[in-house]
Protein backbone atom coordinates (compact mmCIF):
# COMPACT_ATOMS: atom_id res chain seq x y z
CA UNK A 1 -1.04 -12.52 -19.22
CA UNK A 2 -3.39 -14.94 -17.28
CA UNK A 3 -6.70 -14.43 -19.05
CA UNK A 4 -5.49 -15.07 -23.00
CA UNK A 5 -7.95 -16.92 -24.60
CA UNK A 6 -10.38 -15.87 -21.82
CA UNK A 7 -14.02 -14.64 -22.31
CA UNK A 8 -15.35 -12.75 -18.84
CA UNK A 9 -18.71 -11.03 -18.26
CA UNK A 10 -18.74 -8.31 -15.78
CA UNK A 11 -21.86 -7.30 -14.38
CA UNK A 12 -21.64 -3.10 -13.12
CA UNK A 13 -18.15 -2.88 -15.12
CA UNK A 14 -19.31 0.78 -16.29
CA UNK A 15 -17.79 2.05 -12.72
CA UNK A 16 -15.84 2.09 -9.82
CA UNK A 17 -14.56 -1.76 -9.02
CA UNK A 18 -16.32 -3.13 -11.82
CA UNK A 19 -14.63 -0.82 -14.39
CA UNK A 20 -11.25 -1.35 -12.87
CA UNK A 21 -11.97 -5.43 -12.89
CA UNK A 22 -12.90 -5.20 -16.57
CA UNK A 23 -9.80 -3.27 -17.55
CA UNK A 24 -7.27 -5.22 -15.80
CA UNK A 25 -8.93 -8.12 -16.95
CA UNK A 26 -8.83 -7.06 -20.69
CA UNK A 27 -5.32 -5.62 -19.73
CA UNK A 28 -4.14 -8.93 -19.22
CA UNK A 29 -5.36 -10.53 -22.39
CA UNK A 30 -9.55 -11.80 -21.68
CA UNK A 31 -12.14 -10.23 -23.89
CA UNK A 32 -14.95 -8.37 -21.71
CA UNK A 33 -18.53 -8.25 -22.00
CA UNK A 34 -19.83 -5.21 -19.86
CA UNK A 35 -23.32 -5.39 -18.44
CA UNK A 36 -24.54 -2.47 -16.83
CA UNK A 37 -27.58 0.30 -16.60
CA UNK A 38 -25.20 2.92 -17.61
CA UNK A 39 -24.39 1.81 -21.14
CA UNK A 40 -22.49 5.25 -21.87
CA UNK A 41 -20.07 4.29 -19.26
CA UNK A 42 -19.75 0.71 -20.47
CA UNK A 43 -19.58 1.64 -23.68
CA UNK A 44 -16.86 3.84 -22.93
CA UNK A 45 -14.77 1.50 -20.68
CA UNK A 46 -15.20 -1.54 -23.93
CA UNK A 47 -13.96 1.75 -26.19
CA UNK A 48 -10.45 1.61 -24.26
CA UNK A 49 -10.66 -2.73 -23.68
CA UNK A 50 -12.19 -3.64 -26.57
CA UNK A 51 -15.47 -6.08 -26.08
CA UNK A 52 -18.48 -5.38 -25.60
CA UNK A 53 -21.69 -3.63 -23.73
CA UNK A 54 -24.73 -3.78 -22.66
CA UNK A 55 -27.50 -2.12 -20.93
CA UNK A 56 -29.59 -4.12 -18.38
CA UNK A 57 -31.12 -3.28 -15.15
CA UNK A 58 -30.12 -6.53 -13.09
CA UNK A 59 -33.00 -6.69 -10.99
CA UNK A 60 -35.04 -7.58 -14.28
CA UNK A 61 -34.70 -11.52 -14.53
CA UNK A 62 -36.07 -11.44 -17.66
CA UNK A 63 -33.61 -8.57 -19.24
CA UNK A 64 -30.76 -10.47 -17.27
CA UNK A 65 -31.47 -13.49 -19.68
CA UNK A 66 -31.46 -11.47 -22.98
CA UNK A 67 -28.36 -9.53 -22.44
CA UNK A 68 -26.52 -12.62 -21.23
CA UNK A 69 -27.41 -14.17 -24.50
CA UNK A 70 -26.31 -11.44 -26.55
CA UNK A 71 -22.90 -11.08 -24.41
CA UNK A 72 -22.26 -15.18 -24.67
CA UNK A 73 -23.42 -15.10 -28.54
CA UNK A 74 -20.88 -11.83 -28.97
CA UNK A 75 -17.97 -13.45 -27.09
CA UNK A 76 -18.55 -17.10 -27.86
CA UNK A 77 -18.46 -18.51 -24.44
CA UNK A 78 -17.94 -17.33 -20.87
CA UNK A 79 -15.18 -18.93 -19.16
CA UNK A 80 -15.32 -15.97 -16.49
CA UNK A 81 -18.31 -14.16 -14.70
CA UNK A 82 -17.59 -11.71 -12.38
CA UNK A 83 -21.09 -10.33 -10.37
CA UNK A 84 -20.25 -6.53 -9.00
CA UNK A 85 -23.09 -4.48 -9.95
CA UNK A 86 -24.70 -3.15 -6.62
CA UNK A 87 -26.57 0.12 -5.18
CA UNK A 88 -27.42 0.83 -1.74
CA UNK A 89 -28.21 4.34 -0.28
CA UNK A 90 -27.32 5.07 3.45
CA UNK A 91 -30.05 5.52 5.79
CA UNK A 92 -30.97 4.38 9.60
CA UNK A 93 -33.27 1.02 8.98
CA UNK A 94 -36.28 3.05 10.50
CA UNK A 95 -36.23 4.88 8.33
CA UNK A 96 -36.94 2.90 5.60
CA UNK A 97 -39.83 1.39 3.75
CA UNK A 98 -40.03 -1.69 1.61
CA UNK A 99 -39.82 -0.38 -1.77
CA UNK A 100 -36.44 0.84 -0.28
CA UNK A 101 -35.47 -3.23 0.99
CA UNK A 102 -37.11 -4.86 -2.27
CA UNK A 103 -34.86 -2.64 -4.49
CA UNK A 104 -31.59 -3.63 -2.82
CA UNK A 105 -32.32 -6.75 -2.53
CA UNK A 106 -33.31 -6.95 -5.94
CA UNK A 107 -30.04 -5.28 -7.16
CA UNK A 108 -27.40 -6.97 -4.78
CA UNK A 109 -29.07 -10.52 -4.44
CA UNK A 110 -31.82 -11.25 -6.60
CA UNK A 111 -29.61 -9.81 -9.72
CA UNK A 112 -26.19 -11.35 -9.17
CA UNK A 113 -28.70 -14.98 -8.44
CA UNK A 114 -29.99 -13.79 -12.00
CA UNK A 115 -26.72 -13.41 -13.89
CA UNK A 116 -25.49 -16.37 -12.60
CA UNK A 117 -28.46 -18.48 -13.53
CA UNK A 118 -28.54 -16.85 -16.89
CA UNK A 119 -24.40 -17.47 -17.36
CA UNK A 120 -23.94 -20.55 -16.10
CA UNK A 121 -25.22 -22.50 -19.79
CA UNK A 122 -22.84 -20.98 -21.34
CA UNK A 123 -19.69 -21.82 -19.35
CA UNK A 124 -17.32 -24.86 -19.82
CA UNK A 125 -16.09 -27.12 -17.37
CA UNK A 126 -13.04 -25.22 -15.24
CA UNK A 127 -14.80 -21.87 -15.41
CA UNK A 128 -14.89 -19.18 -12.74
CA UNK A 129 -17.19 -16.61 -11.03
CA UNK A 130 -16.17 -14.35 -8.58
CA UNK A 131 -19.12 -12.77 -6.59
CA UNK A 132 -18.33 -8.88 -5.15
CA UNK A 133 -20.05 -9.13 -2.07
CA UNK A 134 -19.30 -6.63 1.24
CA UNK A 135 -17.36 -6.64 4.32
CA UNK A 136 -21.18 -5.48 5.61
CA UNK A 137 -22.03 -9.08 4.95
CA UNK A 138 -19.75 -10.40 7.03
CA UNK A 139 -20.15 -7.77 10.12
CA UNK A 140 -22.76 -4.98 9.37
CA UNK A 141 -22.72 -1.67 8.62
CA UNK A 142 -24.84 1.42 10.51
CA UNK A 143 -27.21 2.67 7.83
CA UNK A 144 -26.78 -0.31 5.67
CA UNK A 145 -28.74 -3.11 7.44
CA UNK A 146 -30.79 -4.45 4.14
CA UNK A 147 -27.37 -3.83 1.86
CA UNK A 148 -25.58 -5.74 4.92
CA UNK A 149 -27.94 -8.35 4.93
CA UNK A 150 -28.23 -8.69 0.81
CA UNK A 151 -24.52 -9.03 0.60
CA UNK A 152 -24.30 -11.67 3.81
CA UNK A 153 -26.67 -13.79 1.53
CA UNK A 154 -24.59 -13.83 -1.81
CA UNK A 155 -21.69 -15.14 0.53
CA UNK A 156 -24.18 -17.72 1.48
CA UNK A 157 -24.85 -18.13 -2.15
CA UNK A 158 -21.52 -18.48 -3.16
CA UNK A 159 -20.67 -21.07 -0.62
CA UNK A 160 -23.42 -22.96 -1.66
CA UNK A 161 -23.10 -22.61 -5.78
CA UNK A 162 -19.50 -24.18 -5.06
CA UNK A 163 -20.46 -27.27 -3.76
CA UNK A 164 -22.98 -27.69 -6.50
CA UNK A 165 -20.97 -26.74 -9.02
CA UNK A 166 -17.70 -28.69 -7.61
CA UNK A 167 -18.04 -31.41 -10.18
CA UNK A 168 -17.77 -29.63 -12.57
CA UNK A 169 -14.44 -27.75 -11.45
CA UNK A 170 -16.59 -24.50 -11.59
CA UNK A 171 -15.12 -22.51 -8.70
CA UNK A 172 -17.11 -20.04 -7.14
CA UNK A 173 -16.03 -17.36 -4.60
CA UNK A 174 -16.43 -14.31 -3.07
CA UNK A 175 -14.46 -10.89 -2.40
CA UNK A 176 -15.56 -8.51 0.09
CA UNK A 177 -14.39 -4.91 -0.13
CA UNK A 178 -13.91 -2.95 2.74
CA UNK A 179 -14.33 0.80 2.69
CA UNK A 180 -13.01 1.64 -1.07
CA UNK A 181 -12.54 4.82 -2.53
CA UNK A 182 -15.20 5.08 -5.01
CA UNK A 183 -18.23 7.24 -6.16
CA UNK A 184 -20.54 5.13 -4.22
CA UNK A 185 -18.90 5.77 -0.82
CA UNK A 186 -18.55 9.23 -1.61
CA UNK A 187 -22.51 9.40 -2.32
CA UNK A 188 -23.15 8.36 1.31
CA UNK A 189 -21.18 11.62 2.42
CA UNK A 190 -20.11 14.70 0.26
CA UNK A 191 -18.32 16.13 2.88
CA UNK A 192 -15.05 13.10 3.20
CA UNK A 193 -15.73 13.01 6.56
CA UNK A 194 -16.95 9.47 6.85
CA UNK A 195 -14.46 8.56 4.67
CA UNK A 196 -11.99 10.49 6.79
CA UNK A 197 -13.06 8.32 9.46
CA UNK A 198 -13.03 5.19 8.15
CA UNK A 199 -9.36 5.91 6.81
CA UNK A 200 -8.38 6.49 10.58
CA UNK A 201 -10.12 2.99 12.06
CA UNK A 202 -8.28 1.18 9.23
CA UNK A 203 -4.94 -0.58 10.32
CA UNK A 204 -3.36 0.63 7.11
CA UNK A 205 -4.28 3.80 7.19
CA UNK A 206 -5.55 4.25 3.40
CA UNK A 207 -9.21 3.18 1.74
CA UNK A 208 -8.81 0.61 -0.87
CA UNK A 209 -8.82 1.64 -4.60
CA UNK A 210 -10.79 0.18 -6.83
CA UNK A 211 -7.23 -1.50 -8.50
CA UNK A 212 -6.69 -2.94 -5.08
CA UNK A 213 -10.19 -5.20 -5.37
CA UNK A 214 -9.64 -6.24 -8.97
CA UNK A 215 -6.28 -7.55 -8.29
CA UNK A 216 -8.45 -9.71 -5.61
CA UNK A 217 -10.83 -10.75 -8.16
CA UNK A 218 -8.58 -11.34 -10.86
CA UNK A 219 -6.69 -13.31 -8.56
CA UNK A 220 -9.62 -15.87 -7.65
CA UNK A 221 -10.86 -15.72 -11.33
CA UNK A 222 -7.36 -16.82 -12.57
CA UNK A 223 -5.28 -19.94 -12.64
CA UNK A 224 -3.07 -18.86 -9.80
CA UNK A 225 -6.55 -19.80 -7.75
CA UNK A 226 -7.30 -23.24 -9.39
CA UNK A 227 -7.84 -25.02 -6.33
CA UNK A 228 -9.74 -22.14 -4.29
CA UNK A 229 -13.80 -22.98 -4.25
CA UNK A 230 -15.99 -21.35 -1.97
CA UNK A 231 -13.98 -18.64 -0.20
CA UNK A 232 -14.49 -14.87 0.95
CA UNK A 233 -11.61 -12.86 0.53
CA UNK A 234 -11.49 -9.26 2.34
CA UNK A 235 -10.29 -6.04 1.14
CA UNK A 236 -10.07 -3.77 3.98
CA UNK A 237 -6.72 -2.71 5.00
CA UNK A 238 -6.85 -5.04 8.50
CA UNK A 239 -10.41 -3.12 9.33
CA UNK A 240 -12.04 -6.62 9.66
CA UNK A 241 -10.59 -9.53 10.22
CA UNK A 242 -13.22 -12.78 9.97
């Protein structure tokens, strides 16, 4: 039971990665705070964990603030934040337009920056945040060049928010999922065959699971990672290797 006596925010917890990071935190002992634009679905997972939720759009600094409060003032302090809210939609950059790059970059940069900011007053001395970033960060993705180049920049952010944050034993890192078997991947192609392919250019033959990222992020939001600051860890099955 690593997270007794553990209070954790997790930004997008209503779904996929961020659902299965809240309930294996709360499995192991933490109390969750859910932030997310689906409140039904946060609602629901903090039904089964016990906590709390809710609703924000992330890419509205000011909203970030408010629920933040209300989540720290509900839990009594943060001594974990995990950022994994996201959205991207796949299309060729072409044929894009900027209300299509301002929204992902508002969702997947501006709004983990946000939560962060908003957190940070209310976390102690040896706290932890664990940013979900992208292996498209690290080496691209065809039809995701804004999402690819969002998520590169919260691993800068990450690396950067650890030295600064160093003295106070804050550690700050990064996981980057591979291709994971989730509702977003399966919104970029109905028919499995992207995922299909994916499956077959990864070394170990499966997607990851949602389960298989948590225990990632649990793992560098625990005390098994106390003196890890300012890493990227991959979840891809071998498909990238930086």
């Amino acid at each position: 039971m690593r997270f007794i006596n553990v209070n954790a925010i997790v930004s997008g917890g209503a779904a996929g990665i961020g659902r299965a990071t809240a309930v294996r935190l709360a499995t192991e002992g933490a109390q969750i705070g859910i932030a997310d634009l689906d409140l039904d679905g946060a609602t629901t997972v903090v039904r089964t964990t016990g906590g709390i939720a809710v609703r924000v759009d992330i890419s509205d600094v000011d909203a970030v603030e408010l629920a933040v409060n209300e989540l720290a003032v509900e839990l009594g302090s943060v001594d974990l934040l995990v950022n994994c809210a996201g959205w991207d939609l796949a299309r060729p950059f072409v044929h894009t337009d900027s209300d299509f790059w301002l929204k992902v970059v508002a969702v997947n940069l501006v709004g983990p920056i946000a939560v962060t900011h908003a957190t940070l007053p209310h976390m102690s001395d040896g706290s932890a945040i664990v940013n979900v970033s992208s292996d498209a960060g690290r080496v691209g993705s065809s039809g995701e060049a804004v999402y690819s180049g969002a998520k590169g920049r919260v691993i800068a952010f990450t690396k950067a928010l650890a030295r600064e944050m160093a003295h106070r034993r804050i550690r700050v890192n990064a996981v980057a999922p591979g291709p994971t078997d989730t509702a977003f991947l399966a919104s970029f192609d109905e028919t499995g065959k992207l995922a299909e392919a994916m499956t077959k250019q990864t070394p170990l033959k499966k997607l990851a699971t949602p389960d298989d990222v948590a225990a990632a992020i649990c793992f560098l939001g625990s005390s098994d990672a106390a003196h890890i600051t300012g890493q990227v860890s991959s979840v891809s099955g071998d498909l990238t290797m930086v």
